[in-house]
Protein backbone atom coordinates (compact mmCIF):
# COMPACT_ATOMS: atom_id res chain seq x y z
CA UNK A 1 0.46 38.89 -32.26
CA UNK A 2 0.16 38.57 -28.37
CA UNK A 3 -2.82 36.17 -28.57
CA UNK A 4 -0.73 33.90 -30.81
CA UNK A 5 2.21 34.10 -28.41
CA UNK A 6 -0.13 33.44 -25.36
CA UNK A 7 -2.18 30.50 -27.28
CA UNK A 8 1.69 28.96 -28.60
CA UNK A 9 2.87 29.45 -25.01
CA UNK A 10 -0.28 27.56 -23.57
CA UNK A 11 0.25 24.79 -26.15
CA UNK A 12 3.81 24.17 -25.87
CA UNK A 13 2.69 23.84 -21.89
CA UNK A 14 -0.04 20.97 -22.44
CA UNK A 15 2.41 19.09 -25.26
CA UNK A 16 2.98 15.78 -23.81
CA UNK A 17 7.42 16.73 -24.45
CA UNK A 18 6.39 19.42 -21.50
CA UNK A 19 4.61 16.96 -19.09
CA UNK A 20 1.53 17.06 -21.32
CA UNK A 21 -1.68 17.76 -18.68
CA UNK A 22 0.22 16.66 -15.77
CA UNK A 23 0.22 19.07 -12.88
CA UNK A 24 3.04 20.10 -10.82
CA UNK A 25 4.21 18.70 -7.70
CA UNK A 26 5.80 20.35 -5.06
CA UNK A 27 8.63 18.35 -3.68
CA UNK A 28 8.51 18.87 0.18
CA UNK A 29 4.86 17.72 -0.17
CA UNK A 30 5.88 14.65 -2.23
CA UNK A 31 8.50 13.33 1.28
CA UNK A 32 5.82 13.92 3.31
CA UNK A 33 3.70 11.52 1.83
CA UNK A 34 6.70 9.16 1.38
CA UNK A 35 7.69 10.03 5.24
CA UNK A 36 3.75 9.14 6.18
CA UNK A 37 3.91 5.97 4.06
CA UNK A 38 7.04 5.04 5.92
CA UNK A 39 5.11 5.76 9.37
CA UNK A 40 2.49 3.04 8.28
CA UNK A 41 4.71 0.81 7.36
CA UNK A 42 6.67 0.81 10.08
CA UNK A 43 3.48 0.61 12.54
CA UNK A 44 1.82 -2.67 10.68
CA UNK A 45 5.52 -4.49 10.99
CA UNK A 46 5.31 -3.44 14.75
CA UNK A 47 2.06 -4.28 15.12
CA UNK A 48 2.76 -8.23 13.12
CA UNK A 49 5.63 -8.58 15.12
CA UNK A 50 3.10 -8.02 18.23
CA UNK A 51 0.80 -10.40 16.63
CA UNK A 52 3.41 -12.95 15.83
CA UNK A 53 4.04 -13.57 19.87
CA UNK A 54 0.34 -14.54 20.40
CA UNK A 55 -0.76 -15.99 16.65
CA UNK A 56 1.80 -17.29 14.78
CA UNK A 57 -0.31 -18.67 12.43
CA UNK A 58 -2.18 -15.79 11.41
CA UNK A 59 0.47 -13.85 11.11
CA UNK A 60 2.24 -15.79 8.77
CA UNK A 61 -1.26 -16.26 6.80
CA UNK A 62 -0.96 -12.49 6.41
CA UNK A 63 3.08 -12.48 5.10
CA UNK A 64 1.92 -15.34 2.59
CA UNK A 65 -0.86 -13.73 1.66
CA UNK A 66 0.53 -9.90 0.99
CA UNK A 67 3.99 -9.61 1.70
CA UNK A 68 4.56 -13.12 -0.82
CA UNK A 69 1.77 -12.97 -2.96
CA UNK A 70 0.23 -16.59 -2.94
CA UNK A 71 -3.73 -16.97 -3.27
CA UNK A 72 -5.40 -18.48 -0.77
CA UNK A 73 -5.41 -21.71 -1.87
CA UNK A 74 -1.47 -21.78 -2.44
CA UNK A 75 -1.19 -19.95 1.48
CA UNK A 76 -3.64 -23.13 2.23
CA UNK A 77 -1.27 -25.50 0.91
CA UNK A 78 2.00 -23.57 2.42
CA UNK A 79 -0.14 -23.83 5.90
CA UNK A 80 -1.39 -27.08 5.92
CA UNK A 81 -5.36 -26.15 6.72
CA UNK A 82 -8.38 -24.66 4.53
CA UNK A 83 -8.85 -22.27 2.15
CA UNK A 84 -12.04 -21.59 4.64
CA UNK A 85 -9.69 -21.21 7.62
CA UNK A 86 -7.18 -18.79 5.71
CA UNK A 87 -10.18 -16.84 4.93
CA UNK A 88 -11.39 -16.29 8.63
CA UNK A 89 -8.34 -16.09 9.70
CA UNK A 90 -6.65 -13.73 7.38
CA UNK A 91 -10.07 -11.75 8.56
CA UNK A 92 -9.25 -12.18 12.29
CA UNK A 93 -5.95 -10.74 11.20
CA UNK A 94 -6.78 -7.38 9.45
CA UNK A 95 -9.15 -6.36 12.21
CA UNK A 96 -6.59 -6.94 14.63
CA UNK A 97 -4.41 -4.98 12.97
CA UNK A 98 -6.25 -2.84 12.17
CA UNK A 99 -7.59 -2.18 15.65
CA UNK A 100 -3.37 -1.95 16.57
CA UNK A 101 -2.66 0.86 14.01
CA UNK A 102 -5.19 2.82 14.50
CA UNK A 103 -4.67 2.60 18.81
């Protein structure tokens, strides 16, 4: 009788109306990833706005590119030069950026 309690407790536990396989998450662990997210966020907008004062045109390759979505060749279009030059430059970009978060 305890073995079927045990094995009907276990399966109640993995049904998918009681979260199924998921595991638990502990809530204070769950803000500091949002709180870390946050941190990067806010450092990349620093680091664009840094950007912004001595490549204006990169940086706004980047905002077309990731914070609005358009390919390349639309960003092209938006920028008025090549789908080659958004390329490099949306390259130029990251590892500046990069370099800037991470310093």
């Amino acid at each position: 009788m305890v073995r079927r309690i045990l094995v009907d407790a276990a399966r109640n536990r993995m049904s998918s109306k009681h979260g199924g396989g998921l595991k638990r998450i502990d809530l204070d662990g769950s803000f500091e990833l949002s709180h870390e997210k946050d941190r990067q966020l806010l450092a990349l907008n620093d680091a664009l706005d840094e950007f912004k004062l001595s490549d204006a045109r990169k940086t706004n390759v980047v905002e077309l590119r990731y914070v609005g979505g358009l390919s390349v060749e639309k960003t092209a279009a938006n920028v008025n030069v090549s789908a080659e030059t958004i390329t490099l430059d949306r390259r130029l970009a990251k590892g500046w950026l990069l370099s800037q978060i991470a310093g």
